[in-house]
C-alpha atoms as a PDB file:
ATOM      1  CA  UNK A   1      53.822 131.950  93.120  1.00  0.00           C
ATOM      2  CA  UNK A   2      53.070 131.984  89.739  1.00  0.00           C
ATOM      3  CA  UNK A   3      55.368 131.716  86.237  1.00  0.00           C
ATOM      4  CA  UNK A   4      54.553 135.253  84.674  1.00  0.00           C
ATOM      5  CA  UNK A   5      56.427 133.249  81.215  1.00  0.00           C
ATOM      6  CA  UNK A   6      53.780 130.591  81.285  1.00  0.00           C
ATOM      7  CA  UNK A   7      51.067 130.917  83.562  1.00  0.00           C
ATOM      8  CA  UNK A   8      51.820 128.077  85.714  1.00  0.00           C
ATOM      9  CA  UNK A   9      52.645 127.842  89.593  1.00  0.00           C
ATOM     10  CA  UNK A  10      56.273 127.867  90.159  1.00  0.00           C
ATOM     11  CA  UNK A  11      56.022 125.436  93.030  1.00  0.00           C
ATOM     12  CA  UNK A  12      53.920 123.137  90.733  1.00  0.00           C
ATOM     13  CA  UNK A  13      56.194 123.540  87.922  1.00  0.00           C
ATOM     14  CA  UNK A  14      59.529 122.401  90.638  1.00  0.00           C
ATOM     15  CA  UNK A  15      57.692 119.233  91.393  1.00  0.00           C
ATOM     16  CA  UNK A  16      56.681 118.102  87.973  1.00  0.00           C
ATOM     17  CA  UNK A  17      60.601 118.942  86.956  1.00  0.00           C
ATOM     18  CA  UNK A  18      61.413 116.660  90.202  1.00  0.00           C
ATOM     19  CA  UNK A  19      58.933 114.095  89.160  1.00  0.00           C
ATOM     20  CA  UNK A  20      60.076 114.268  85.366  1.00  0.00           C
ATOM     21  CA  UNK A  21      62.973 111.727  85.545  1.00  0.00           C
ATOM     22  CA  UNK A  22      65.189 111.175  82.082  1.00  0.00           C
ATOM     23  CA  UNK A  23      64.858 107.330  80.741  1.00  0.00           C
ATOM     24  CA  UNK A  24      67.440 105.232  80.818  1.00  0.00           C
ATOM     25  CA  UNK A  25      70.258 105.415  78.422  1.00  0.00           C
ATOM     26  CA  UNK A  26      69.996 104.117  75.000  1.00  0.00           C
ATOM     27  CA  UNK A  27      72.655 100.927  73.951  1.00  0.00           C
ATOM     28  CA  UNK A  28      75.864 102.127  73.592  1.00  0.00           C
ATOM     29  CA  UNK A  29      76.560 102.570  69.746  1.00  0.00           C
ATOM     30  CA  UNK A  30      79.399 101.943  67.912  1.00  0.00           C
ATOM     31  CA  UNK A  31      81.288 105.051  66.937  1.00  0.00           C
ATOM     32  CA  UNK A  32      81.054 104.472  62.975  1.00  0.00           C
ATOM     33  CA  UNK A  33      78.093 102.740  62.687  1.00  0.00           C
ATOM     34  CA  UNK A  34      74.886 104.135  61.418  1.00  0.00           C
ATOM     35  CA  UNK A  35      71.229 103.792  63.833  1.00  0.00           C
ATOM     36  CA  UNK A  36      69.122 100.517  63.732  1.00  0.00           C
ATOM     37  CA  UNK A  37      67.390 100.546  61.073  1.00  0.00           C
ATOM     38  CA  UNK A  38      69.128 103.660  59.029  1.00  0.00           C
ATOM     39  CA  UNK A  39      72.089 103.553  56.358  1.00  0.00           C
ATOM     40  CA  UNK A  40      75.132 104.639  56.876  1.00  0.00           C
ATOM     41  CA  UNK A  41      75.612 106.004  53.031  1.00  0.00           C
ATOM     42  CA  UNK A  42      73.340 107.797  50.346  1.00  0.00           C
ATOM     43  CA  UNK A  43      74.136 108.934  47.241  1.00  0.00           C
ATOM     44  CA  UNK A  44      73.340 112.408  46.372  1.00  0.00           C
ATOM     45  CA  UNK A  45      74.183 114.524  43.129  1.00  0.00           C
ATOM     46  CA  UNK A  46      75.980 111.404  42.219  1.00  0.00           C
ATOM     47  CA  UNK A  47      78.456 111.617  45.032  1.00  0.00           C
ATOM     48  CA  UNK A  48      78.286 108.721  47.934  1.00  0.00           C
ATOM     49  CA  UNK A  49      77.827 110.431  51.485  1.00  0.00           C
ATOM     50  CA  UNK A  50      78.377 108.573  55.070  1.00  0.00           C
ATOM     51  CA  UNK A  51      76.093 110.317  57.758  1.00  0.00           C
ATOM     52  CA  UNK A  52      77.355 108.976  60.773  1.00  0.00           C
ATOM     53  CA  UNK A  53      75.330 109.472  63.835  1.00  0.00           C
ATOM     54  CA  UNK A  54      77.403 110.511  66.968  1.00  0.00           C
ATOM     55  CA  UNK A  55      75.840 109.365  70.123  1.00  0.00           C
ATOM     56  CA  UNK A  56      76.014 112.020  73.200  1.00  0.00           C
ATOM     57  CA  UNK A  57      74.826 113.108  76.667  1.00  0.00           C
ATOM     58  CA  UNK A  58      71.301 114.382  76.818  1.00  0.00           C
ATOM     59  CA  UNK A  59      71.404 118.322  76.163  1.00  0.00           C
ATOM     60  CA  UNK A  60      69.875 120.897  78.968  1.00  0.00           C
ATOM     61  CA  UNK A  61      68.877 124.053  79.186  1.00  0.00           C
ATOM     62  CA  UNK A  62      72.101 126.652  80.013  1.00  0.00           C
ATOM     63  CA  UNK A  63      74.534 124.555  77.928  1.00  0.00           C
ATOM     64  CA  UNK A  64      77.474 125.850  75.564  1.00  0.00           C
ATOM     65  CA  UNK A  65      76.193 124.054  72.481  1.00  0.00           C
ATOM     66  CA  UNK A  66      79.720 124.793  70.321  1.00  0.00           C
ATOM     67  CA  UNK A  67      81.438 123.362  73.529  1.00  0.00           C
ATOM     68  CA  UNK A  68      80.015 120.386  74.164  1.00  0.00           C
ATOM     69  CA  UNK A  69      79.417 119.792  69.918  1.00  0.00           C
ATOM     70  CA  UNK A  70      83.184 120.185  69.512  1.00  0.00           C
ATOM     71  CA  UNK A  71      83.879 117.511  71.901  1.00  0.00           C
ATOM     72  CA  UNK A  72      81.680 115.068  70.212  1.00  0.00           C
ATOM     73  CA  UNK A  73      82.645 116.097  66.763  1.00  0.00           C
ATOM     74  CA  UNK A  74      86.545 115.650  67.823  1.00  0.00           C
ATOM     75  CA  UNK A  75      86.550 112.119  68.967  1.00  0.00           C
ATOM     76  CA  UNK A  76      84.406 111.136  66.125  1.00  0.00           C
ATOM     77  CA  UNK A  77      86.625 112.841  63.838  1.00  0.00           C
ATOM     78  CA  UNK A  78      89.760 110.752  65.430  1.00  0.00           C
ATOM     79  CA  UNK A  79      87.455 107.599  65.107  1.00  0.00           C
ATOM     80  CA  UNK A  80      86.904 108.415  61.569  1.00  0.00           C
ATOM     81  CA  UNK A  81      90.711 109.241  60.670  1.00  0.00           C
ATOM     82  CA  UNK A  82      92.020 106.040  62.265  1.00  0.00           C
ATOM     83  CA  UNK A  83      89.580 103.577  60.541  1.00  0.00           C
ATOM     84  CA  UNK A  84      90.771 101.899  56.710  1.00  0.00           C
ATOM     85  CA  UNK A  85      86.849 102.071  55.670  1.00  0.00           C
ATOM     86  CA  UNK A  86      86.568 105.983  55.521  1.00  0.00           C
ATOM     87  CA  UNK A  87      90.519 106.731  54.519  1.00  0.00           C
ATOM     88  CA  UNK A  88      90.963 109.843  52.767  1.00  0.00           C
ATOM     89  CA  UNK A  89      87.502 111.465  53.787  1.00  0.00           C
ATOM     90  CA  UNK A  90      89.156 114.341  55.223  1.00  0.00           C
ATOM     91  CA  UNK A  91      91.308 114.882  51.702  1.00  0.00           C
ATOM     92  CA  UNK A  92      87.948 117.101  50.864  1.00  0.00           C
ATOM     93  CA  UNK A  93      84.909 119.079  52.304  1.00  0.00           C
ATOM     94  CA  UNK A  94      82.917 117.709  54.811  1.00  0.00           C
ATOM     95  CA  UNK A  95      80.008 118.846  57.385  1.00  0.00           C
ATOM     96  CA  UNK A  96      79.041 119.006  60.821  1.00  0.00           C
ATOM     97  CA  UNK A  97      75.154 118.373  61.370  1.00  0.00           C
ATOM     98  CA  UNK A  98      73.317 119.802  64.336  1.00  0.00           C
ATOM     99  CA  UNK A  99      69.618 118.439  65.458  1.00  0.00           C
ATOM    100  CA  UNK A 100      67.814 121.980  65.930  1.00  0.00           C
ATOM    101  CA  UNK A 101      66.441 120.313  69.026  1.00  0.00           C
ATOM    102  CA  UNK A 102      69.370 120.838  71.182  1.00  0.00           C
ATOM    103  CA  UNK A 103      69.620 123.758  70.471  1.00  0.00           C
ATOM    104  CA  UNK A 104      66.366 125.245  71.454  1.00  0.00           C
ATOM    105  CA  UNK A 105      66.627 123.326  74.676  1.00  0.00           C
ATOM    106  CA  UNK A 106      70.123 124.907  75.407  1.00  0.00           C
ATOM    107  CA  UNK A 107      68.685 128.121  74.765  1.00  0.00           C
ATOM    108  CA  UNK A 108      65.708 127.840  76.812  1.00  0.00           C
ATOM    109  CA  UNK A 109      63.060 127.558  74.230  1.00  0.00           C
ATOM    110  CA  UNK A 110      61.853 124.299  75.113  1.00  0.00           C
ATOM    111  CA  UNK A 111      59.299 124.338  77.691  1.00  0.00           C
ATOM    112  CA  UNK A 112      58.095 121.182  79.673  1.00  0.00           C
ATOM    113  CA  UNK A 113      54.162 120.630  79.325  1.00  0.00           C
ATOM    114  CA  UNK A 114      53.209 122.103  82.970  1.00  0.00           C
ATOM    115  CA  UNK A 115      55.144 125.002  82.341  1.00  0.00           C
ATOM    116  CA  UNK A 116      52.922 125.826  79.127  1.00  0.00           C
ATOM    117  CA  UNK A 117      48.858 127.254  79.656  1.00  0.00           C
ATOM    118  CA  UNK A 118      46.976 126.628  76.702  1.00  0.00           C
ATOM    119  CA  UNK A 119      43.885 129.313  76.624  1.00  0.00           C
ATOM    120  CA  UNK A 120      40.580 128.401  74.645  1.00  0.00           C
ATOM    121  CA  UNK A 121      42.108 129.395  71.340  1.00  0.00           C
ATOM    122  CA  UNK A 122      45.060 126.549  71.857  1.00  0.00           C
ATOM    123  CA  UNK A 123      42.719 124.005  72.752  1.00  0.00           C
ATOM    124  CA  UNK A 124      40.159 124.496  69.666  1.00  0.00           C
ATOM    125  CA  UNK A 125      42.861 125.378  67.146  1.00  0.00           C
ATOM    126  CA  UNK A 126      44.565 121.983  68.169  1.00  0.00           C
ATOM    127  CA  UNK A 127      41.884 119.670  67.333  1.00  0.00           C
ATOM    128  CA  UNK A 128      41.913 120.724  63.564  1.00  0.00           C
ATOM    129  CA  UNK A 129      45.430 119.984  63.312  1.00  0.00           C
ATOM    130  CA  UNK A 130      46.112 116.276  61.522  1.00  0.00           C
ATOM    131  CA  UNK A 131      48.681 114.323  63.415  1.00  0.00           C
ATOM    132  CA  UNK A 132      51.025 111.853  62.107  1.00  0.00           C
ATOM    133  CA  UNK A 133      53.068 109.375  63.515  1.00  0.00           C
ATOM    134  CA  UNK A 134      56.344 111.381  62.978  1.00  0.00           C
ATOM    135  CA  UNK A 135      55.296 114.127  65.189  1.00  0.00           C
ATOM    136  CA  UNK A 136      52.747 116.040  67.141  1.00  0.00           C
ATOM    137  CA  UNK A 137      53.409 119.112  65.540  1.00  0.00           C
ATOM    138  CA  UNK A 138      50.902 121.919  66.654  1.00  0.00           C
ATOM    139  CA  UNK A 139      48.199 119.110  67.213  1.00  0.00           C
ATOM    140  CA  UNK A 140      48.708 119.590  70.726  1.00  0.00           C
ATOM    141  CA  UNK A 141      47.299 122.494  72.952  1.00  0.00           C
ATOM    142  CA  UNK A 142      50.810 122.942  74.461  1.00  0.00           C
ATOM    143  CA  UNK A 143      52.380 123.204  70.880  1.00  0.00           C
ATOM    144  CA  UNK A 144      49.509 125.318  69.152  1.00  0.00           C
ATOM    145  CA  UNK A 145      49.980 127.961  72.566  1.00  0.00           C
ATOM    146  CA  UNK A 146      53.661 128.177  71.618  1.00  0.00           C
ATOM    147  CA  UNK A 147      52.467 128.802  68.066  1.00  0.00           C
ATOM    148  CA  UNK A 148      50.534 131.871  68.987  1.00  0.00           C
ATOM    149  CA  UNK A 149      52.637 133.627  71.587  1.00  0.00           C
ATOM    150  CA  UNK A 150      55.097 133.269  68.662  1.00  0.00           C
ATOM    151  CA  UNK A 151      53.822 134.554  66.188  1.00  0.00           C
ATOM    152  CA  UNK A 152      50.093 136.099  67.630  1.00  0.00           C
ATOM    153  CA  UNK A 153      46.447 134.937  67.357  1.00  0.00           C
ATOM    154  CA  UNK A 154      45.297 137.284  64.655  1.00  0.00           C
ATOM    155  CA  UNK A 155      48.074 135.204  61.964  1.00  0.00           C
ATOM    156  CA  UNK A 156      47.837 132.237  63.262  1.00  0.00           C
ATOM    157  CA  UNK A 157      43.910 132.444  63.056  1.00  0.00           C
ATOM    158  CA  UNK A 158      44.274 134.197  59.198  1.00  0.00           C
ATOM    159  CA  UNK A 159      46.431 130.971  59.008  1.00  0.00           C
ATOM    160  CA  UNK A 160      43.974 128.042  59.998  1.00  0.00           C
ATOM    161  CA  UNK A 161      41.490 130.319  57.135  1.00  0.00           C
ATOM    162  CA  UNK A 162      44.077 129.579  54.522  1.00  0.00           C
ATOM    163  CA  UNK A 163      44.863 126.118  55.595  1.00  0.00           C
ATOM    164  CA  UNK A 164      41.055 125.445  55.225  1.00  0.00           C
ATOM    165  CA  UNK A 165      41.134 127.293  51.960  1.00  0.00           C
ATOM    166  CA  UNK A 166      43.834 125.185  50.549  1.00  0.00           C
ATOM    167  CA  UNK A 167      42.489 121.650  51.613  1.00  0.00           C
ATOM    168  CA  UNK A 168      39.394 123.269  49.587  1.00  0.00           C
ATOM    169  CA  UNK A 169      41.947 123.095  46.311  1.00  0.00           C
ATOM    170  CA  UNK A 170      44.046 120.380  47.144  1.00  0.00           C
ATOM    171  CA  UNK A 171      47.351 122.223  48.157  1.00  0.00           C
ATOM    172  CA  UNK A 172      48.915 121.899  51.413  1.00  0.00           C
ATOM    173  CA  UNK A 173      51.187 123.804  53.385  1.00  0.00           C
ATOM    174  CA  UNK A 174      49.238 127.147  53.515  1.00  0.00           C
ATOM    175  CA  UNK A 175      48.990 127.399  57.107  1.00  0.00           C
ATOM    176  CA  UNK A 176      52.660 127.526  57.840  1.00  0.00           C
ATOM    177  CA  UNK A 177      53.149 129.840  54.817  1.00  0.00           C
ATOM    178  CA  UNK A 178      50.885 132.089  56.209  1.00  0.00           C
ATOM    179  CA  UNK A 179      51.708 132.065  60.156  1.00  0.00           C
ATOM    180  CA  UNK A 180      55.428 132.298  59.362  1.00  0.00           C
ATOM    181  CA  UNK A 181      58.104 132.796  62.368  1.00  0.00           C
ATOM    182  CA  UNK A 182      59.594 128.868  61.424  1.00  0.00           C
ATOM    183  CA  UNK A 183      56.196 127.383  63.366  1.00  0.00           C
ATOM    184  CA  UNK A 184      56.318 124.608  61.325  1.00  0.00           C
ATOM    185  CA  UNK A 185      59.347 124.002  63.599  1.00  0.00           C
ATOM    186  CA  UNK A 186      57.650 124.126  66.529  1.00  0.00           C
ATOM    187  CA  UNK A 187      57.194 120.530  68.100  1.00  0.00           C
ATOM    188  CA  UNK A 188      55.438 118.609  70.756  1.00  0.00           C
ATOM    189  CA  UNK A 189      55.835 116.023  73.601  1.00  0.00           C
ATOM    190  CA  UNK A 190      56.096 112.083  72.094  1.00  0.00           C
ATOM    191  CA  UNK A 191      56.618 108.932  73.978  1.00  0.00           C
ATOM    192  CA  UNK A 192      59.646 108.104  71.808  1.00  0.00           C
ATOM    193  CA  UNK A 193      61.394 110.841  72.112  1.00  0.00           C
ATOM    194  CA  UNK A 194      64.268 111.403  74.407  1.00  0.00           C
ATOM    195  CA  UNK A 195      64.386 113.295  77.532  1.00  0.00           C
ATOM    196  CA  UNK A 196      63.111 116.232  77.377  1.00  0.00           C
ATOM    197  CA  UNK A 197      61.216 116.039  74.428  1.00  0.00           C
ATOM    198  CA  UNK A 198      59.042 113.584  75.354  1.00  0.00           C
ATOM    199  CA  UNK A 199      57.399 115.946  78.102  1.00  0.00           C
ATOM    200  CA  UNK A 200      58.133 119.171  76.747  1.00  0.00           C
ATOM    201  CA  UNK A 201      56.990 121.458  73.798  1.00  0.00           C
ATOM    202  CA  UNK A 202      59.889 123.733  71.993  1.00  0.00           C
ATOM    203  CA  UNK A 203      59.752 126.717  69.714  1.00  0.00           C
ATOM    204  CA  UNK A 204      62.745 126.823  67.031  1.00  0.00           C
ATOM    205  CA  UNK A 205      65.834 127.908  68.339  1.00  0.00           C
ATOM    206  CA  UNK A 206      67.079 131.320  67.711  1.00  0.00           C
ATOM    207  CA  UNK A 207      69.489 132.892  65.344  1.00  0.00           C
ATOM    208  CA  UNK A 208      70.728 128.895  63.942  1.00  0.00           C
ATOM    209  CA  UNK A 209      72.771 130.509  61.480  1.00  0.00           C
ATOM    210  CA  UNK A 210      74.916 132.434  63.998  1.00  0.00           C
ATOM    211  CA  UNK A 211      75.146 129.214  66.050  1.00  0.00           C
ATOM    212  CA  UNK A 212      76.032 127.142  62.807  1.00  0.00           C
ATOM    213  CA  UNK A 213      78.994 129.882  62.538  1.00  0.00           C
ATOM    214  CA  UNK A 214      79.846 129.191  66.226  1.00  0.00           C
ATOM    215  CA  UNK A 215      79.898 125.234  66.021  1.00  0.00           C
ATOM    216  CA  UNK A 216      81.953 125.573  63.235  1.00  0.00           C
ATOM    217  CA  UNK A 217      84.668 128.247  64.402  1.00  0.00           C
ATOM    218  CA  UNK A 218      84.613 125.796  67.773  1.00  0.00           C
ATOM    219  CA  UNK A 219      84.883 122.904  66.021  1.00  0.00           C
ATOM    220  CA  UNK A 220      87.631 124.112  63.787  1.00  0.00           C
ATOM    221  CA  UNK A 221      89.629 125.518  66.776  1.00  0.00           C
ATOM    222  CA  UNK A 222      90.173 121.910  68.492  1.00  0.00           C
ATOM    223  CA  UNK A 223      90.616 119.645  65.412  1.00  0.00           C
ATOM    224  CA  UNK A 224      94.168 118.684  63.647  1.00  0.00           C
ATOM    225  CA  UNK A 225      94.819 121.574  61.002  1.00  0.00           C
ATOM    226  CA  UNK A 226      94.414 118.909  57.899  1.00  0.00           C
ATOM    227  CA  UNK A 227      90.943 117.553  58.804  1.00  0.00           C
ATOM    228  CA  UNK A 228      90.109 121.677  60.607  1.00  0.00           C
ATOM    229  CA  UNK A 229      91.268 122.839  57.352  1.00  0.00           C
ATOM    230  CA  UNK A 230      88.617 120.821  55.083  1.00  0.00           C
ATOM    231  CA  UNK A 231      85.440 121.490  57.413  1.00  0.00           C
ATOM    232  CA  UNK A 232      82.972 123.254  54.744  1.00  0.00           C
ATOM    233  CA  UNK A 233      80.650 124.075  57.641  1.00  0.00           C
ATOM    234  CA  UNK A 234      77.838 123.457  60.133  1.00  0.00           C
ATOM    235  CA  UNK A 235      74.072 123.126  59.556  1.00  0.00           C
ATOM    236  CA  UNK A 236      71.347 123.504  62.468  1.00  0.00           C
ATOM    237  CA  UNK A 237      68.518 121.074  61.033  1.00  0.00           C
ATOM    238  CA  UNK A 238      64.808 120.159  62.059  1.00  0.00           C
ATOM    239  CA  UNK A 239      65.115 116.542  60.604  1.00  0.00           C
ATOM    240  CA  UNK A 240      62.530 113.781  61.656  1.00  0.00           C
ATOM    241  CA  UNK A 241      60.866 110.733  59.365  1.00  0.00           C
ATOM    242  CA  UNK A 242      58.363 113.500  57.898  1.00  0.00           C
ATOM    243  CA  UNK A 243      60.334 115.786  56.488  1.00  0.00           C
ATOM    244  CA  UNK A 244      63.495 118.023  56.540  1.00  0.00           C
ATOM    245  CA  UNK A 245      64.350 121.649  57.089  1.00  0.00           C
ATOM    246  CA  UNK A 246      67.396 123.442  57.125  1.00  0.00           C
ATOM    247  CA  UNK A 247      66.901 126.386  59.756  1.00  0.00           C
ATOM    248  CA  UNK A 248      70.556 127.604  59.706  1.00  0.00           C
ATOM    249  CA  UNK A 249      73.603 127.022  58.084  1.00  0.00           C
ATOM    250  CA  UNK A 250      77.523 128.403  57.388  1.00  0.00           C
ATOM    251  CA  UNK A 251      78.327 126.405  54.027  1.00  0.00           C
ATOM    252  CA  UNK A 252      78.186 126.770  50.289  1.00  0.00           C
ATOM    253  CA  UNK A 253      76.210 124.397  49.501  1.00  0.00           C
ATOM    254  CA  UNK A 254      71.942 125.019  49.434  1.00  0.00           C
ATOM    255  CA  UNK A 255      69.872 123.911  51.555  1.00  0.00           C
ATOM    256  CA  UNK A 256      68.487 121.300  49.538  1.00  0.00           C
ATOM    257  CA  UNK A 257      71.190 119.337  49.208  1.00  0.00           C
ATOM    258  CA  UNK A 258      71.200 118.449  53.184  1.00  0.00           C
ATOM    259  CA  UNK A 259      67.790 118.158  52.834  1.00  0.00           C
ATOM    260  CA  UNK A 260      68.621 115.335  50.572  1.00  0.00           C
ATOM    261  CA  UNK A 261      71.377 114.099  52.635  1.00  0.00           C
ATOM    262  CA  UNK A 262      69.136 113.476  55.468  1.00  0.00           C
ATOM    263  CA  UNK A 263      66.321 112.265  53.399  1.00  0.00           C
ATOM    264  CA  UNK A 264      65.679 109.026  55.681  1.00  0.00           C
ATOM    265  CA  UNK A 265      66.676 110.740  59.010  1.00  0.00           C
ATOM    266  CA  UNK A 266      69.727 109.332  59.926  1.00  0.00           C
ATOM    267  CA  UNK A 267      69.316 111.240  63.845  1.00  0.00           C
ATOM    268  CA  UNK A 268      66.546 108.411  64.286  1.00  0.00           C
ATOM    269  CA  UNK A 269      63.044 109.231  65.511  1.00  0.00           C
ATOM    270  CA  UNK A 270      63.178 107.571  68.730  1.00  0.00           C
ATOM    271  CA  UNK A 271      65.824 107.521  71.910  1.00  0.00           C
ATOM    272  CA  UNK A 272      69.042 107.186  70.010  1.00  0.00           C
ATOM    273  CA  UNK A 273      70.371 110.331  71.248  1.00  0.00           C
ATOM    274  CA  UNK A 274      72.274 111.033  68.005  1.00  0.00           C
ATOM    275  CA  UNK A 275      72.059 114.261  67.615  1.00  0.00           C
ATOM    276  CA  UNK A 276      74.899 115.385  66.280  1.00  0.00           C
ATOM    277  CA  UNK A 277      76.493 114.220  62.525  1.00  0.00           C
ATOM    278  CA  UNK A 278      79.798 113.973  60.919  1.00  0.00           C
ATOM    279  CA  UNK A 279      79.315 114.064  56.831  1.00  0.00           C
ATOM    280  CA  UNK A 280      81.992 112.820  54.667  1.00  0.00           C
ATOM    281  CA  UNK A 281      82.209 112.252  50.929  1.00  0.00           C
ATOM    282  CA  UNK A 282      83.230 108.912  50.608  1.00  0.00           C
ATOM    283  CA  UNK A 283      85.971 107.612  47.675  1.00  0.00           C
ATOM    284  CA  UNK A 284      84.794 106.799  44.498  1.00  0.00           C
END
């Protein structure tokens, strides 16, 4: 029987899932304390910010991402309350920060690597793609497939013609302005990664500004009314040692300024599974 989504045998695809077991756990982290390796404050517009990283669960496809974000967000928040080091935190506006990656895989829009069927187009388009350490991005066949059932072969081949173009003058970036449809947030399978990103390929998850709204109406909803009161918002973010992007967000404040915030990527790269982040302006 075969996968009419992807191309791929159904009864394959049940025994790779079997096969594909998760790692095993990372350390347990301390609630408060930043990732190895990763501060816990940053100054930005001349304000000091604490990022700290809350540690969960692995996310799966079929989960209530406001639900299960809430619950994190809430014990962290009494963690945060309780302890001398962040007192008065709550006094003003702080943020709830969402990993876009769990939230494409709760929707269903990350795909493990057998599921995928990368025609000729994939597989040639792939190879011209420079990789980095900090990501496959579409330099995979998997990732570059994604790319064009997203947003279709004719752009994404006008694309690779203006990414050529560009390199030609110097200026990078002109494939992704060209294929559009956030495929610069489309990633790939790395060893590092936790489960299931390190055998799967994702698109961008849909609509992050409506689930920014949701995480933050959820969140609000279970928290004490002082600290609900002085929430100022949720943002879905693709974040990795690269580069950032905001993909959705509730709050007043522009994009940039998270962007800032997570300049050193305080999720982590690797199998922290931190995904989730509780941002508080710390006292003067």
């Amino acid at each position: 029987m075969t996968n009419s989504t992807t191309g791929t045998d159904a009864t394959s695809g049940a025994d790779h899932a079997r096969s594909a077991v998760p790692h095993d756990p990372p350390p347990a982290k301390d609630p408060l304390a930043p990732n190895d390796g990763k501060s816990l404050v940053v100054e930005v517009e001349g304000m000091r910010w604490a990022r700290i990283p809350l540690q969960t669960e692995l996310f799966a496809r079929g989960d209530d991402v406001p639900t299960r974000v809430t619950a994190y967000v809430r014990d962290a928040a009494r963690h945060v309350a309780e302890s001398p080091h962040f007192s008065g935190v709550f006094e003003g506006p702080w943020y709830v920060v969402v990993s876009e990656k769990i939230v494409a895989i709760s929707q269903g829009r990350s795909y493990f690597t057998w599921e995928i069927d990368p025609g000729p187009a994939a597989r040639v388009l792939s190879r011209l793609v420079q990789r980095t350490p900090h990501g496959i991005g579409l330099g995979s066949p998997w990732t570059m497939q994604l790319a064009i059932n997203e947003a279709g072969l004719p752009r994404i081949l006008a694309a690779a013609a203006a990414s050529v173009v560009g390199k030609a003058v110097r200026q990078r970036g002109w494939f992704y302005v060209v294929a559009g449809h956030r495929v610069n947030a489309i990633d790939g399978p790395t060893s590092y990664s936790a489960f299931p990103s390190n055998v799967s390929a994702k698109l961008p998850p849909k609509d992050p500004g409506k689930v920014a709204t949701a995480i933050t109406d959820a969140v609000t909803a279970q928290l004490p009314e002082d600290i609900a009161g002085t929430l100022a918002g949720t943002v879905v973010i693709d974040s990795n040692d690269l580069g950032r992007d905001v993909l959705g967000h509730d709050t007043d404040r522009r994009p940039g300024f998270f962007c800032e915030l997570f300049r050193d990527n305080p999720f982590g790269q690797g199998r922290q599974q931190t995904p989730i982040a509780i941002c508080v302006r710390m006292p003067d």
